[in-house]
PDB file of N, CA and C in Angstrom:
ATOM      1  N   UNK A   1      17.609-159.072-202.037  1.00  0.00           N
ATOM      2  CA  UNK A   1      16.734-160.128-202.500  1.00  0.00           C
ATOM      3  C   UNK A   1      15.691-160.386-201.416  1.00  0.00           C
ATOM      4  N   UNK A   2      14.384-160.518-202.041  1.00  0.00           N
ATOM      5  CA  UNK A   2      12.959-160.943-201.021  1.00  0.00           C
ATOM      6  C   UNK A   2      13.318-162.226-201.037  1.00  0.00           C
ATOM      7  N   UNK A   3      12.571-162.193-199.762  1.00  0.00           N
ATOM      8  CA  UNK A   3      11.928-164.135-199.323  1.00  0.00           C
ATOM      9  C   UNK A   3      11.056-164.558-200.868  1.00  0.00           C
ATOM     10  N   UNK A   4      10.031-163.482-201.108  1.00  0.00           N
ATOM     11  CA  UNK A   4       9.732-164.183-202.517  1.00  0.00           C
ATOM     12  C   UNK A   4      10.659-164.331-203.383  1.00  0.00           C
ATOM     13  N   UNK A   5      11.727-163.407-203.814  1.00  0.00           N
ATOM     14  CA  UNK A   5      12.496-163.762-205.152  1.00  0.00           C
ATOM     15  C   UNK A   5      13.161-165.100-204.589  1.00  0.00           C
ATOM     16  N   UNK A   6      13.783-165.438-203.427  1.00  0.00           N
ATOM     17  CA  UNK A   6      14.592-166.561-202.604  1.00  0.00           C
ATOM     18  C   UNK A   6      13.783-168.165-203.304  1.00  0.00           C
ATOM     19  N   UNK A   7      12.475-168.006-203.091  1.00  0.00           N
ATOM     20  CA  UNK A   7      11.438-168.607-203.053  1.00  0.00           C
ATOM     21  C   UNK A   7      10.861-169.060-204.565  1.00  0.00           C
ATOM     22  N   UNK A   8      11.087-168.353-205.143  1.00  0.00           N
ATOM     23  CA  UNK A   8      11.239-168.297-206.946  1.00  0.00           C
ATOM     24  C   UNK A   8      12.305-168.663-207.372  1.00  0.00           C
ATOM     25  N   UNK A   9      13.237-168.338-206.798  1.00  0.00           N
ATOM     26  CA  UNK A   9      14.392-168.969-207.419  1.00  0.00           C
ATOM     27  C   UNK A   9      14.770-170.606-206.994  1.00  0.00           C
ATOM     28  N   UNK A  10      14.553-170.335-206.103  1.00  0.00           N
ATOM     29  CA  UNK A  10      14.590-172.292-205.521  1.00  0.00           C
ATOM     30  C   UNK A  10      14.024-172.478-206.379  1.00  0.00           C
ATOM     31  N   UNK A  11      11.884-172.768-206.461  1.00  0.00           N
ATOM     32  CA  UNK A  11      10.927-173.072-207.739  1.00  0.00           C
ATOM     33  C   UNK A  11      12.152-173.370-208.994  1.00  0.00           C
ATOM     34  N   UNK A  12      12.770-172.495-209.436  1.00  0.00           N
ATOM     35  CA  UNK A  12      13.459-172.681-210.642  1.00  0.00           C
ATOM     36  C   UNK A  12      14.476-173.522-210.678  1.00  0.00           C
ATOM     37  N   UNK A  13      15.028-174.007-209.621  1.00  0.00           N
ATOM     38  CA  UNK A  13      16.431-175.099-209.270  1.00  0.00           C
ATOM     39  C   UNK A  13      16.416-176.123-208.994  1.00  0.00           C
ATOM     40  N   UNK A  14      14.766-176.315-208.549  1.00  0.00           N
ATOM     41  CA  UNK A  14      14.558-177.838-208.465  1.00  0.00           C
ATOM     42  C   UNK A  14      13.694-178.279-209.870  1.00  0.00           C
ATOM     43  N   UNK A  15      14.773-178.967-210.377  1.00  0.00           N
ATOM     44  CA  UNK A  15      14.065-179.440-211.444  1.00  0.00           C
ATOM     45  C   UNK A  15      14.420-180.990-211.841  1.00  0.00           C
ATOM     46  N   UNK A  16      13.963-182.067-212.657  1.00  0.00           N
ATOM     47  CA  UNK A  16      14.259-183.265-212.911  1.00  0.00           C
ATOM     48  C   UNK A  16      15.842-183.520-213.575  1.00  0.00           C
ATOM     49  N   UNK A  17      16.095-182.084-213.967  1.00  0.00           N
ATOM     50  CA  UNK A  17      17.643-182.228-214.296  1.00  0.00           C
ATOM     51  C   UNK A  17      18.669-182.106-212.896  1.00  0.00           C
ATOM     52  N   UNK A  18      18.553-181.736-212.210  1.00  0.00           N
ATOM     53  CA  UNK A  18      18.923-181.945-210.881  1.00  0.00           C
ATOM     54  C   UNK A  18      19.398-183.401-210.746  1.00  0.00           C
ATOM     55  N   UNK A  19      18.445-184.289-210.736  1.00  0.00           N
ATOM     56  CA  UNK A  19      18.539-185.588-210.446  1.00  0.00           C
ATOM     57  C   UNK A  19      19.085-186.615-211.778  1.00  0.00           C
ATOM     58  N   UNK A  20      18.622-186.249-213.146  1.00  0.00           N
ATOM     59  CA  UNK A  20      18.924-186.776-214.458  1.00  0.00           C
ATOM     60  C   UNK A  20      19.835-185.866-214.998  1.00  0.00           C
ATOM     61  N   UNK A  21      21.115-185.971-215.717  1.00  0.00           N
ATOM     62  CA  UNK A  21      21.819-185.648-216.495  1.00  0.00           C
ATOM     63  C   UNK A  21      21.327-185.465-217.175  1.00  0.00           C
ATOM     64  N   UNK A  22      21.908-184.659-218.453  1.00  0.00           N
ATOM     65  CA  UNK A  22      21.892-184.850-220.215  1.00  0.00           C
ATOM     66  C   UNK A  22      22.156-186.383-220.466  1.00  0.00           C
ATOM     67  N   UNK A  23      21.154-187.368-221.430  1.00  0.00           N
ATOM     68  CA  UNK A  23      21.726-188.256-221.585  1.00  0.00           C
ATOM     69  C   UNK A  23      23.130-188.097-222.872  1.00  0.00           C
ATOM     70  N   UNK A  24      24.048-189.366-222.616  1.00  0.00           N
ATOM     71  CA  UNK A  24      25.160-188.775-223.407  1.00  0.00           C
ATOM     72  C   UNK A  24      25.363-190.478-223.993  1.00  0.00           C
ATOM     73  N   UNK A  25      25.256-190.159-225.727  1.00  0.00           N
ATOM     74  CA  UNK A  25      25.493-191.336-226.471  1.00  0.00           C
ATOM     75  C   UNK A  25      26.314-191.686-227.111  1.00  0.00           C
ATOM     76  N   UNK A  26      26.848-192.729-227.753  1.00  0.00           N
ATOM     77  CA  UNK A  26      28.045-193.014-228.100  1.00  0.00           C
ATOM     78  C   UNK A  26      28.306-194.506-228.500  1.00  0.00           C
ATOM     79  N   UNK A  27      28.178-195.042-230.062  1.00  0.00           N
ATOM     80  CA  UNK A  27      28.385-196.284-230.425  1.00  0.00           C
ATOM     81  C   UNK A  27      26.995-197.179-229.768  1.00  0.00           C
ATOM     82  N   UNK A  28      26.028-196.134-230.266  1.00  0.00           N
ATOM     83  CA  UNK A  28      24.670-196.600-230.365  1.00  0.00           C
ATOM     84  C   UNK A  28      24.376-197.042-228.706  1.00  0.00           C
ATOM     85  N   UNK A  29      25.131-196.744-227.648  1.00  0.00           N
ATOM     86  CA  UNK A  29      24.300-196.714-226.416  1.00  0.00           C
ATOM     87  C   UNK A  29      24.887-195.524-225.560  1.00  0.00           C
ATOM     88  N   UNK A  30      23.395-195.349-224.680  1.00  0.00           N
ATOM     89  CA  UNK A  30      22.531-193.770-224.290  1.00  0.00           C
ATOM     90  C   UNK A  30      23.309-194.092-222.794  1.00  0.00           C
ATOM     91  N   UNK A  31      23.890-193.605-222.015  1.00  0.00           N
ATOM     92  CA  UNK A  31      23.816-193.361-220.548  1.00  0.00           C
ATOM     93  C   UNK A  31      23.122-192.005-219.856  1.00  0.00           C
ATOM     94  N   UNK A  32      22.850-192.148-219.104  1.00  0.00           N
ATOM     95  CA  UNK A  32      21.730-191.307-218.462  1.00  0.00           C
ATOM     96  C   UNK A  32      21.834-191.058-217.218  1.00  0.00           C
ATOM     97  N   UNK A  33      23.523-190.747-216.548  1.00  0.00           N
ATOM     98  CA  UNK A  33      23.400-190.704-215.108  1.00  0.00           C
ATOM     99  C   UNK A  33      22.105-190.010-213.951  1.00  0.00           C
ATOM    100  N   UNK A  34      22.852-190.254-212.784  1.00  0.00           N
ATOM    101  CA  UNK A  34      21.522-189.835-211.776  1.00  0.00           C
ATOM    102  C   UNK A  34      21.884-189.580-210.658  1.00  0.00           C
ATOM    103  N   UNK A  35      21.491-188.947-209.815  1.00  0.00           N
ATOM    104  CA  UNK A  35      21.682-188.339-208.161  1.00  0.00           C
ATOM    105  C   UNK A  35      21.044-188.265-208.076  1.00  0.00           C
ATOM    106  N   UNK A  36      21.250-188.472-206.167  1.00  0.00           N
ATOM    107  CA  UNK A  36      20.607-188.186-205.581  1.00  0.00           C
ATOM    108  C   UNK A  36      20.582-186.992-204.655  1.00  0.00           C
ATOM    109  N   UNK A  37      19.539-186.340-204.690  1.00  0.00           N
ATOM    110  CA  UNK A  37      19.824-184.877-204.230  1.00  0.00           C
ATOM    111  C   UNK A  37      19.084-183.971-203.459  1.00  0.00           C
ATOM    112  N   UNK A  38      19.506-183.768-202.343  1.00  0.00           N
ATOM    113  CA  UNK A  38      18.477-183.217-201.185  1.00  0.00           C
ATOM    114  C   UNK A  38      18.885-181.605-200.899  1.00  0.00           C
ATOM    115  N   UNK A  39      18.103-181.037-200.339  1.00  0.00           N
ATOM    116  CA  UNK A  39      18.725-179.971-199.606  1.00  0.00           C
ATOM    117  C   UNK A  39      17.241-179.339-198.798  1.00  0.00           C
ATOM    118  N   UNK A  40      17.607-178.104-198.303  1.00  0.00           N
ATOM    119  CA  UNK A  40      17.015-177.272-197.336  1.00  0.00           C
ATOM    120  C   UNK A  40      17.177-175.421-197.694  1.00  0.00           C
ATOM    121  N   UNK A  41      16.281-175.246-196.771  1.00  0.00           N
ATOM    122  CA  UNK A  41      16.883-173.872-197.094  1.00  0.00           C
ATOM    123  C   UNK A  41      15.482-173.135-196.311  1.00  0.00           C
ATOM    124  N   UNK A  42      16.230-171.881-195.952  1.00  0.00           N
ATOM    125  CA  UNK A  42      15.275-170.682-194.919  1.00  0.00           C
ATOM    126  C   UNK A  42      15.476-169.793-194.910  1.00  0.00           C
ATOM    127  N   UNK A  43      14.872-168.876-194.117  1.00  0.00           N
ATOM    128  CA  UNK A  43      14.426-167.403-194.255  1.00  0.00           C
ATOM    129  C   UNK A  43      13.936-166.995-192.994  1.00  0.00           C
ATOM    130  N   UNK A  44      13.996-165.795-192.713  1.00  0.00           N
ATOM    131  CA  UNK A  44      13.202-165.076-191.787  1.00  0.00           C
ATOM    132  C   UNK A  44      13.505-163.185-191.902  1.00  0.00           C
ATOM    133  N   UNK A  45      12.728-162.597-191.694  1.00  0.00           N
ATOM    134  CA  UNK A  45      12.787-160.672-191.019  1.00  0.00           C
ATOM    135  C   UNK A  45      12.689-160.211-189.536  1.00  0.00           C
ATOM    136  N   UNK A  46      13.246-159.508-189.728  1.00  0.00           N
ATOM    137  CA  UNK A  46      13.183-158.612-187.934  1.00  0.00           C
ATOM    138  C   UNK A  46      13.710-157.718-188.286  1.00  0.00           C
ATOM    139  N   UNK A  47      14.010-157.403-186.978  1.00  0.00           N
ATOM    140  CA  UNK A  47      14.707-155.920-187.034  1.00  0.00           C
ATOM    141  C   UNK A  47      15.332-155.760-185.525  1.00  0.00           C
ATOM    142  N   UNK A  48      16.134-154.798-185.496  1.00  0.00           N
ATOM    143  CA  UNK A  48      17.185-154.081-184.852  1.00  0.00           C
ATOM    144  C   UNK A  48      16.701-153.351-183.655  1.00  0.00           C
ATOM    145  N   UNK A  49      17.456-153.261-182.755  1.00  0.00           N
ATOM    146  CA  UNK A  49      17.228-152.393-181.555  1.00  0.00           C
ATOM    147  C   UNK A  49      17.011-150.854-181.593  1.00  0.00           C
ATOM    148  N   UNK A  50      17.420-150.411-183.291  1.00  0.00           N
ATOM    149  CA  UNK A  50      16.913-149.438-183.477  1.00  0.00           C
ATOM    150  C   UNK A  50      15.522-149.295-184.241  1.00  0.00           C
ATOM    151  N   UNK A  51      15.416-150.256-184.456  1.00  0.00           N
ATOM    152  CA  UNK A  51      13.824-150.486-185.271  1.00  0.00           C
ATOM    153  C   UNK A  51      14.206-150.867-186.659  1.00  0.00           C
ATOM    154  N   UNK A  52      15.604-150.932-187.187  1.00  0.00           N
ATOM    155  CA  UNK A  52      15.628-150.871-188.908  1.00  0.00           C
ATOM    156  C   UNK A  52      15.148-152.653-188.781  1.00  0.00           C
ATOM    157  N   UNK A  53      14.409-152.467-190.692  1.00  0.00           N
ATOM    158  CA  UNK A  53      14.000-154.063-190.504  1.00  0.00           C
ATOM    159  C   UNK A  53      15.003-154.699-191.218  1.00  0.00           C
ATOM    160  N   UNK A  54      15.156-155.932-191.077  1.00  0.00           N
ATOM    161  CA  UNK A  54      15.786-156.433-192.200  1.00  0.00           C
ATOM    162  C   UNK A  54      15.344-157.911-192.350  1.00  0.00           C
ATOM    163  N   UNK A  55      15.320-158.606-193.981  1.00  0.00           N
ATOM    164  CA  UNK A  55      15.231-159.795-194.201  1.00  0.00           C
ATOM    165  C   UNK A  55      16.234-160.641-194.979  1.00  0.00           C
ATOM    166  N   UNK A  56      16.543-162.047-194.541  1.00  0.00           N
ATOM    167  CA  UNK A  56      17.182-162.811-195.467  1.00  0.00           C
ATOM    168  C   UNK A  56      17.202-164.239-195.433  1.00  0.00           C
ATOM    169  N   UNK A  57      17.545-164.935-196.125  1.00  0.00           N
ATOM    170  CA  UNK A  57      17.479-166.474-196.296  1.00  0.00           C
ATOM    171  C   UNK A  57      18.562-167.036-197.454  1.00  0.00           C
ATOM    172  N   UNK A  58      18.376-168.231-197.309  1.00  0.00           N
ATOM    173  CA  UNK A  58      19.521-169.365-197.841  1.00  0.00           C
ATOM    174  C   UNK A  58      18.864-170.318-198.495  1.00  0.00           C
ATOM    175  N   UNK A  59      19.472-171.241-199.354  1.00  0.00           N
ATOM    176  CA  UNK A  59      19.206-172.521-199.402  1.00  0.00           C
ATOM    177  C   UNK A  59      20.671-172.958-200.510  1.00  0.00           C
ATOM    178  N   UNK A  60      20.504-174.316-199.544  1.00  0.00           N
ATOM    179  CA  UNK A  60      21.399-175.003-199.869  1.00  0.00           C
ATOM    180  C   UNK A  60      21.088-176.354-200.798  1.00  0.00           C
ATOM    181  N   UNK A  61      21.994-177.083-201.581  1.00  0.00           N
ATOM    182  CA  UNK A  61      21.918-178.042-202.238  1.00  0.00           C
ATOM    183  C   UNK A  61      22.803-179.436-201.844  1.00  0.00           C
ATOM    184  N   UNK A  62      22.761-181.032-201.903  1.00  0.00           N
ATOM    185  CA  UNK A  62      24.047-181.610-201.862  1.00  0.00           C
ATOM    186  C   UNK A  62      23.294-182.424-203.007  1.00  0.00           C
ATOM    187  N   UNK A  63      24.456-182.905-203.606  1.00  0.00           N
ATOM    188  CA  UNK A  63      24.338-183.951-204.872  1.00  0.00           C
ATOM    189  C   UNK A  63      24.991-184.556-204.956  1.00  0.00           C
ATOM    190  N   UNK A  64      24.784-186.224-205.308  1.00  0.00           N
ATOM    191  CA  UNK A  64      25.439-187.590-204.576  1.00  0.00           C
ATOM    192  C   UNK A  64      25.569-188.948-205.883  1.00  0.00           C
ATOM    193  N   UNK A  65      26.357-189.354-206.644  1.00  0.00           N
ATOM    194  CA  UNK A  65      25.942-189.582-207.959  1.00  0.00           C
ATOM    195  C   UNK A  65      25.496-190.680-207.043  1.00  0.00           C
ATOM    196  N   UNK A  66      24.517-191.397-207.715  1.00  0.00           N
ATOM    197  CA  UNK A  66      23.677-193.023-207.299  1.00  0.00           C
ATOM    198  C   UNK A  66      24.128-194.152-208.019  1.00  0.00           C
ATOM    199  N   UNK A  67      24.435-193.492-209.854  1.00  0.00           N
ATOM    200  CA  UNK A  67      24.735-194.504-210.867  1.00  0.00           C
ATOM    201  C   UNK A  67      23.943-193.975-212.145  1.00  0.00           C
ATOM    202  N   UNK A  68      23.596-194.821-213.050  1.00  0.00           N
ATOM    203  CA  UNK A  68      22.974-194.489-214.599  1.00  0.00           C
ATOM    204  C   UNK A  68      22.277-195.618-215.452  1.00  0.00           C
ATOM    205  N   UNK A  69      21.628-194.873-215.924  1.00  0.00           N
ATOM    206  CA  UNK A  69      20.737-196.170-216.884  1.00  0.00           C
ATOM    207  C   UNK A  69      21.497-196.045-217.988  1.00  0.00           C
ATOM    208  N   UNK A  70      22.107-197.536-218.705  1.00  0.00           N
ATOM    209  CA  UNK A  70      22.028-197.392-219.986  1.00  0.00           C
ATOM    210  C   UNK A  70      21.725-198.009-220.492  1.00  0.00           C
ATOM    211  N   UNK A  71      21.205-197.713-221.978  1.00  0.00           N
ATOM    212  CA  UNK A  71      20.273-197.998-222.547  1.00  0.00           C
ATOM    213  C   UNK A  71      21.136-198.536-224.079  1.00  0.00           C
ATOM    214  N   UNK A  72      20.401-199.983-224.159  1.00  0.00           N
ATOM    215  CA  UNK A  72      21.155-200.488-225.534  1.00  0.00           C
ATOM    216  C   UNK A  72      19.840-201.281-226.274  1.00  0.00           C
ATOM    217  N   UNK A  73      19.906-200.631-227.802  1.00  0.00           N
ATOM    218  CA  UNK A  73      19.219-201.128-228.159  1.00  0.00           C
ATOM    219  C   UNK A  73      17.517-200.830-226.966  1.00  0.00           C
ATOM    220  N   UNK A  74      17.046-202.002-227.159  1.00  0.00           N
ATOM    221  CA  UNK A  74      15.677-202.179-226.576  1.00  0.00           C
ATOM    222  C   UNK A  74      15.374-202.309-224.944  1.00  0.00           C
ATOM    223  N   UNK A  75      16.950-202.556-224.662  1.00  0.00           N
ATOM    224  CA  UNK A  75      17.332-203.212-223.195  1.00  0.00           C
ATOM    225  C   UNK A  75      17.915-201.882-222.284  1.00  0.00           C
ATOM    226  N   UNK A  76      17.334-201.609-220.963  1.00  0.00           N
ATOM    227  CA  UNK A  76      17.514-200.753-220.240  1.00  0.00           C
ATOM    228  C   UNK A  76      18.348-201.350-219.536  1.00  0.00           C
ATOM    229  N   UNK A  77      19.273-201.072-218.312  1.00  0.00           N
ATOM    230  CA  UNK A  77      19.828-201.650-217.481  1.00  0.00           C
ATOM    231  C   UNK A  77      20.107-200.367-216.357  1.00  0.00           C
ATOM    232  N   UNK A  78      20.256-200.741-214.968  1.00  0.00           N
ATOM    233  CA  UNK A  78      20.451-199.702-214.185  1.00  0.00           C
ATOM    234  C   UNK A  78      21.919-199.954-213.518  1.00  0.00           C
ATOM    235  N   UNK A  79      23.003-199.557-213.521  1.00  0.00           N
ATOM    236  CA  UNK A  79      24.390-199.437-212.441  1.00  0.00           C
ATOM    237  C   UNK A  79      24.750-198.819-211.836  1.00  0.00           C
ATOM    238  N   UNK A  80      24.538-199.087-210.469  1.00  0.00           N
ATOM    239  CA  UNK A  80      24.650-198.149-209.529  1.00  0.00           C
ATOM    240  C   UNK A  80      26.228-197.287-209.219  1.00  0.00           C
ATOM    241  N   UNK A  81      26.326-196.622-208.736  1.00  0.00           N
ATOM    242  CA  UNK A  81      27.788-195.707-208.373  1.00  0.00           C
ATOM    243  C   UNK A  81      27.887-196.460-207.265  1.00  0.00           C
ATOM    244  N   UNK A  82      29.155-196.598-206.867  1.00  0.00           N
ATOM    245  CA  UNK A  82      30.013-197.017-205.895  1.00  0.00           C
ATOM    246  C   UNK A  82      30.625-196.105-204.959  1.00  0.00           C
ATOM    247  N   UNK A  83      30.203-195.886-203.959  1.00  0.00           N
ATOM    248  CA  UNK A  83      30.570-194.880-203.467  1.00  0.00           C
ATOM    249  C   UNK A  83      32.254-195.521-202.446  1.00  0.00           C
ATOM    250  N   UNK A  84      33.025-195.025-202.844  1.00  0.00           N
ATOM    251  CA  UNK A  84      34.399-195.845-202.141  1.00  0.00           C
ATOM    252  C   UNK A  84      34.234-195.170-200.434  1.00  0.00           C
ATOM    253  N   UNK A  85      33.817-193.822-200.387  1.00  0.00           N
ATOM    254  CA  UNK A  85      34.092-193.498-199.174  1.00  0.00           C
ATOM    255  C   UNK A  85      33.196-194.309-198.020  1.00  0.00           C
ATOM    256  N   UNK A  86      31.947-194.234-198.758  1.00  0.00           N
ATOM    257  CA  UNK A  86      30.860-194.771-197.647  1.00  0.00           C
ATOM    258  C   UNK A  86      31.303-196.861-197.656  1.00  0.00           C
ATOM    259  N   UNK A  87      32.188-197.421-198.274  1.00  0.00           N
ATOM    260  CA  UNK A  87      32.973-198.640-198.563  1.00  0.00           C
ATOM    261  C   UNK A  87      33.793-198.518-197.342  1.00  0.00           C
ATOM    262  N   UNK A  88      34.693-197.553-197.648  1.00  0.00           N
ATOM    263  CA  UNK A  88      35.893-197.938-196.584  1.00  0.00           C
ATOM    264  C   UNK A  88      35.026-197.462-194.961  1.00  0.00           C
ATOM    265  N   UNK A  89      34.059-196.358-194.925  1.00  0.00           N
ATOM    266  CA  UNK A  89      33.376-196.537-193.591  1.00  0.00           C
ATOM    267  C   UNK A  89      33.454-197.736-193.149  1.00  0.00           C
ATOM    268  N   UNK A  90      32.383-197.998-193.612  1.00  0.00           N
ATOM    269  CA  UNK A  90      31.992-199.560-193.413  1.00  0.00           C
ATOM    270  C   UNK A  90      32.747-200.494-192.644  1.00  0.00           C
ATOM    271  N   UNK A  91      33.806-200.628-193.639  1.00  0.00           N
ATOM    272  CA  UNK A  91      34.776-201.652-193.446  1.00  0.00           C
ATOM    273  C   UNK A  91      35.771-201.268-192.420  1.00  0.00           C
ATOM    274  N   UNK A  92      35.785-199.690-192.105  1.00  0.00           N
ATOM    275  CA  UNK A  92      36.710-199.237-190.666  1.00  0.00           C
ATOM    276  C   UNK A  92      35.510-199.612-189.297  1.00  0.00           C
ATOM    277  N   UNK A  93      34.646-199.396-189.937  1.00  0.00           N
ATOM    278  CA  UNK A  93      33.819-199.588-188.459  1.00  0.00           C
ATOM    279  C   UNK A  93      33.249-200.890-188.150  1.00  0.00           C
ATOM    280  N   UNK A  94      33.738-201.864-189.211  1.00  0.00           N
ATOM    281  CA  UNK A  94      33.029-202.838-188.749  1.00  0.00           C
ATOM    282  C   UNK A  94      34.454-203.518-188.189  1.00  0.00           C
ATOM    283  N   UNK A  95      35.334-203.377-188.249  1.00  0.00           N
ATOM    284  CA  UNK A  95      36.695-203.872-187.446  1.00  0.00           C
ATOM    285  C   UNK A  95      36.981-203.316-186.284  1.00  0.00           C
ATOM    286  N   UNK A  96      36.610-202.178-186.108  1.00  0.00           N
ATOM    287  CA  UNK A  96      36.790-201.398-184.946  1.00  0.00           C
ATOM    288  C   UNK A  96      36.080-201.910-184.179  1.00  0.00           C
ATOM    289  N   UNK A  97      34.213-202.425-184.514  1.00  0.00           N
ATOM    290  CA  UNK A  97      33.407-203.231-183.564  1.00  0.00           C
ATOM    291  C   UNK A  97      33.805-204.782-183.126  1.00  0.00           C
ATOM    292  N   UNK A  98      34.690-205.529-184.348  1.00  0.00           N
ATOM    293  CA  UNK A  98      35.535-206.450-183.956  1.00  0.00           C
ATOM    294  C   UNK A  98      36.404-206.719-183.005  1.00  0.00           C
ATOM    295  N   UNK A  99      37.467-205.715-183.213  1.00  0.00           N
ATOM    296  CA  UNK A  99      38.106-205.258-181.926  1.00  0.00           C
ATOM    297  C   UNK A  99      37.549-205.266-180.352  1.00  0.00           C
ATOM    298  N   UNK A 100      36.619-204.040-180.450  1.00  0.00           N
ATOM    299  CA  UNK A 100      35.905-203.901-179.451  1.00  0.00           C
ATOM    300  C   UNK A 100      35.141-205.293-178.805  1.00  0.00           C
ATOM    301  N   UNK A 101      34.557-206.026-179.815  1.00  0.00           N
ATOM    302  CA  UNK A 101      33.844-207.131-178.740  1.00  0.00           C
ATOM    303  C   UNK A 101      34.827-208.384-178.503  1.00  0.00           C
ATOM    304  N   UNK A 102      35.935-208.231-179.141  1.00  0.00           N
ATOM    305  CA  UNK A 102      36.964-209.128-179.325  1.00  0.00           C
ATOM    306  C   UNK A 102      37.879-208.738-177.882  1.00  0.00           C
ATOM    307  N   UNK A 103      38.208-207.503-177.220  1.00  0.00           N
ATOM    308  CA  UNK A 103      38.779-207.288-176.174  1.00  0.00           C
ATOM    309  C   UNK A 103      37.496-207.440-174.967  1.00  0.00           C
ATOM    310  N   UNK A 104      36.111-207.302-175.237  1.00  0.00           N
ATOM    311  CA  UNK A 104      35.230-207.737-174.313  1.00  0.00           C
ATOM    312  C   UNK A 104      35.041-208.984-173.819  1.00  0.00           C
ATOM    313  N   UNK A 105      35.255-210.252-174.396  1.00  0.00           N
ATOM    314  CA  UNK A 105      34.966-211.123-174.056  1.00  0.00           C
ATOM    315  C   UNK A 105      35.878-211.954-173.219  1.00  0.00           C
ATOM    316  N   UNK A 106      35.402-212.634-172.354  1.00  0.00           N
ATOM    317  CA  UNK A 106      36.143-213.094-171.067  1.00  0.00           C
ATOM    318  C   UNK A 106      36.979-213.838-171.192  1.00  0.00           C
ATOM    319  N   UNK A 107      38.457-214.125-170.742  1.00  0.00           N
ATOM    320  CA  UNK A 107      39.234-214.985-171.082  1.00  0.00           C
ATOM    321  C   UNK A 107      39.028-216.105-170.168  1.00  0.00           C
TER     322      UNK A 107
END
């Protein structure tokens, strides 16, 4: 595979469905989940101590649900996803900083 086909094919993977689901309906209301979704990706050619050339590249994707619109009737509404892991972070590190300034302070 070329850096161009690499390069074409990304073009083809980033698309608004990436980020929007299929909406999916049911007892007359639409949900429409959503992510959020980043990535990267590269390339480069050279060659060898014997002169052979060679080229290649990557790209990567991550996808993160955010939440979904649903839709009733005339009325949109947005609910976000809950992410439990980035929750319990939180809540470990903000005790741990408790701790910490809690054994700092002078008796």
């Amino acid at each position: 595979m070329t850096i161009e086909d690499l390069l074409n094919r990304a073009r083809d993977t980033f698309t608004a469905r990436l980020v929007y689901a299929e909406p999916h309906e049911r007892d007359g209301v639409t949900v429409i989940p959503a992510a959020r979704v980043y990535g990267g990706g590269g390339g480069g050619t050279g060659s060898d101590h014997t002169g052979r050339r060679g080229d290649g590249g990557g790209l990567g994707l991550v996808a993160r649900p955010v939440g979904a619109f649903v839709i009733r009737g005339e009325e949109v509404n947005w609910v976000p996803a809950v992410d439990v892991n980035r929750l319990i972070l939180t809540a470990a590190a903000t005790a741990l900083g408790a701790v910490f300034l809690h054994r700092r302070q002078p008796r």
